[in-house]
Structures are given as C-alpha cells and as structure tokens.
Protein backbone atom coordinates (compact mmCIF):
# COMPACT_ATOMS: atom_id res chain seq x y z
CA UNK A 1 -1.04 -24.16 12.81
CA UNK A 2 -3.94 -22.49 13.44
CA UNK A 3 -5.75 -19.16 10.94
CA UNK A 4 -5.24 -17.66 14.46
CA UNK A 5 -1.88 -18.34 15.22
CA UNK A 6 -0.86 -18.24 11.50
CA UNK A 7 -2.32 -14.36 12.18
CA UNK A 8 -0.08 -13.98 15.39
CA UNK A 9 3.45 -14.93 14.12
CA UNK A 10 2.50 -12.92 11.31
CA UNK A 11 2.05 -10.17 13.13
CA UNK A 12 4.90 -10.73 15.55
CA UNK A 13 7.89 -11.14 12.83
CA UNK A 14 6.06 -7.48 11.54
CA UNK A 15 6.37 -6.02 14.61
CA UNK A 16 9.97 -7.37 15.45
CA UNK A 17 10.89 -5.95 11.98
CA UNK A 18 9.63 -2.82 12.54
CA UNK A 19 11.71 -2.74 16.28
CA UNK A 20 14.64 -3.72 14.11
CA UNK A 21 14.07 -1.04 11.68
CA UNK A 22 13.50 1.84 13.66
CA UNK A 23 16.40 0.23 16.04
CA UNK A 24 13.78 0.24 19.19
CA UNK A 25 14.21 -3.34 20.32
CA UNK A 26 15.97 -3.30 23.45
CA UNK A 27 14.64 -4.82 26.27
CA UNK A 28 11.63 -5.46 24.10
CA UNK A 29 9.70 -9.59 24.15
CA UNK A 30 7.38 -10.03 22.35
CA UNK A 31 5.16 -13.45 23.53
CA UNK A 32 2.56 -14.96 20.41
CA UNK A 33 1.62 -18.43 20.07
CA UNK A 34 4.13 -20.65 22.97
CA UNK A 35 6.93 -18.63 22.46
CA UNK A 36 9.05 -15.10 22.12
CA UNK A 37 11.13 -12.80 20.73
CA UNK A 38 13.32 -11.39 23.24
CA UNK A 39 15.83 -8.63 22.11
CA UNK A 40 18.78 -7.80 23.30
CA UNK A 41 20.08 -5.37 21.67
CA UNK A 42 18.16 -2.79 19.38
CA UNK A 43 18.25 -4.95 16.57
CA UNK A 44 18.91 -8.32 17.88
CA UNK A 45 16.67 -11.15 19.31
CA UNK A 46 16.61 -14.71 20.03
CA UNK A 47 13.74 -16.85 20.38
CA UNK A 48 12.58 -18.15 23.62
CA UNK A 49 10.57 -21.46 23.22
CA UNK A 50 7.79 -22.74 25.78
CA UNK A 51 6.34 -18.93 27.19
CA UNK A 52 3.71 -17.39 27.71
CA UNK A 53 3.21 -13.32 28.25
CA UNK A 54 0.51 -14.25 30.92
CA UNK A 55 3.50 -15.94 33.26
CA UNK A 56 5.10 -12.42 33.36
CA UNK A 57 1.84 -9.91 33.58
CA UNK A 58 -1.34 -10.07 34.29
CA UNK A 59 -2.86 -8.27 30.98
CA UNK A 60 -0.90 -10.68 28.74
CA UNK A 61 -3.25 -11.98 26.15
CA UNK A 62 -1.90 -15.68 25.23
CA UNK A 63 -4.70 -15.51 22.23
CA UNK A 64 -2.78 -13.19 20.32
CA UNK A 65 0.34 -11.08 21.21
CA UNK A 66 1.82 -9.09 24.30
CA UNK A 67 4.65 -7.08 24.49
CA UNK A 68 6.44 -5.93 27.47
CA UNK A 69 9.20 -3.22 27.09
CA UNK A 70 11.43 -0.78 29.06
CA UNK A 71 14.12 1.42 27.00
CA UNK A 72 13.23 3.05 23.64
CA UNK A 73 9.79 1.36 22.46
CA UNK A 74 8.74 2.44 26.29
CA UNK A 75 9.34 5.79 25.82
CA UNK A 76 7.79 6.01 22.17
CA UNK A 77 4.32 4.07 23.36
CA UNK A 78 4.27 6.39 26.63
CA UNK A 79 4.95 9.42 24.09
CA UNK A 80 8.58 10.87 25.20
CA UNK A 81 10.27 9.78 22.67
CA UNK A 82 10.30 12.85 19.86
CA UNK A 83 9.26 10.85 17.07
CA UNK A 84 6.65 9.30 18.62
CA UNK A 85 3.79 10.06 16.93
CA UNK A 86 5.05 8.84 13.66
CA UNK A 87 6.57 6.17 14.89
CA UNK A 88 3.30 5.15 16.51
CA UNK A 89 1.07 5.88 13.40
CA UNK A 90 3.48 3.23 11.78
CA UNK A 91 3.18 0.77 15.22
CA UNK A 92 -0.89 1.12 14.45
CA UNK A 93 -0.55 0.51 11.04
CA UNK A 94 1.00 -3.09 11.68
CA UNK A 95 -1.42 -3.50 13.87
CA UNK A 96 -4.65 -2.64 11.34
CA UNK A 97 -3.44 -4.62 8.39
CA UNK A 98 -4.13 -7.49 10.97
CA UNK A 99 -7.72 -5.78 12.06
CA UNK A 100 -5.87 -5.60 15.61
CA UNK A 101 -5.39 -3.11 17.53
CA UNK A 102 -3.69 -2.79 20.92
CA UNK A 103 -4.45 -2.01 25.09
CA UNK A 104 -1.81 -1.35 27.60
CA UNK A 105 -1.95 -2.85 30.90
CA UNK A 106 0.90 -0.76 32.19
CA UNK A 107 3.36 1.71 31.37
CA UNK A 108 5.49 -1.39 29.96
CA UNK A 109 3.36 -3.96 28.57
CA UNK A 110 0.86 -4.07 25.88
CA UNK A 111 -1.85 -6.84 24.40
CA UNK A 112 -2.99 -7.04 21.09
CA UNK A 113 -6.98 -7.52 20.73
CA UNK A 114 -9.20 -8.39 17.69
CA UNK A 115 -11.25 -5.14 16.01
C-alpha cells in the first residue's frame, strides 16, 4: 500500500467513525483507494469492493476520497441541519489532521484535496 493510500483509508475509517458517532451515516459512501463504505443505516456500513467515486459523479477524486450523501450528513454539509456548524468544525478537523481539506461538486457529493 501506498503513503497515499495508507493516508486515504486512514482518513476514510475517521470519517466513517465520525458518521457513526454523530449517527449521520445514512445514505452516506464513502469511495478511497478501489473501494467503499456504503451505510445503510446511521451507524451501519458494509464495504463495497472494486469502485470508484468517479463511476458515480463527475467531481469524484479517485486520488483520495469522495463522498456522496443524501439524508442527515446532506443537510449538515448544506447547513440545515441545527448543529451544523459544530458538527462541521469537527468534519474539518478530520480533514486537517490529514492536511486535506474538502470541495463539493454538488449539493450531495464531496472530494477531498491535498492542502
């Protein structure tokens, strides 16, 4: 495995632990390095083998990690969600430990991208 894709599952079981947490998972994938997480429930996931985020939107980026989303995460990301700002703040925070940070294409997808 790669530093690179060492980074990106790293980053990926973070972020599905922090959907798990905050019980925001639903309809959530998350697509790093071949493969996803795809929840579906609020707190549970399987793993989907042989994917890529790029076969499902056009802003995927297959060098790092995408994440489409409908349900609760959408409405935090888009701000309706009442908590979330903090919620957010603690999204970001994920995301800087990792010198990441992250662009949406849409409303319902998101692409992580090297600082």
């Amino acid at each position: 495995m790669t530093k690179e894709q060492e980074r990106n599952e790293k980053i990926s079981n973070e972020i599905r632990d922090f959907l798990v947490k905050h019980e925001l998972g639903l309809n959530v994938s998350i697509y790093f390095n071949g493969k996803a997480y795809r929840f579906r429930t609020e707190t549970e996931y399987y793993v989907i083998e042989d994917i890529k985020g790029s076969e499902f939107f056009e802003y995927a980026n297959d060098e790092t990690v995408s994440m489409t989303f409908e349900g609760s995460f959408y409405y935090v990301v888009n701000g309706y969600a009442d908590a979330s700002k903090s919620l957010m703040k603690k999204f970001n925070t994920i995301l800087e430990k990792s010198s990441m940070y992250y662009e949406q294409g849409h409303a319902w997808n998101l692409s992580l991208h090297e600082n």
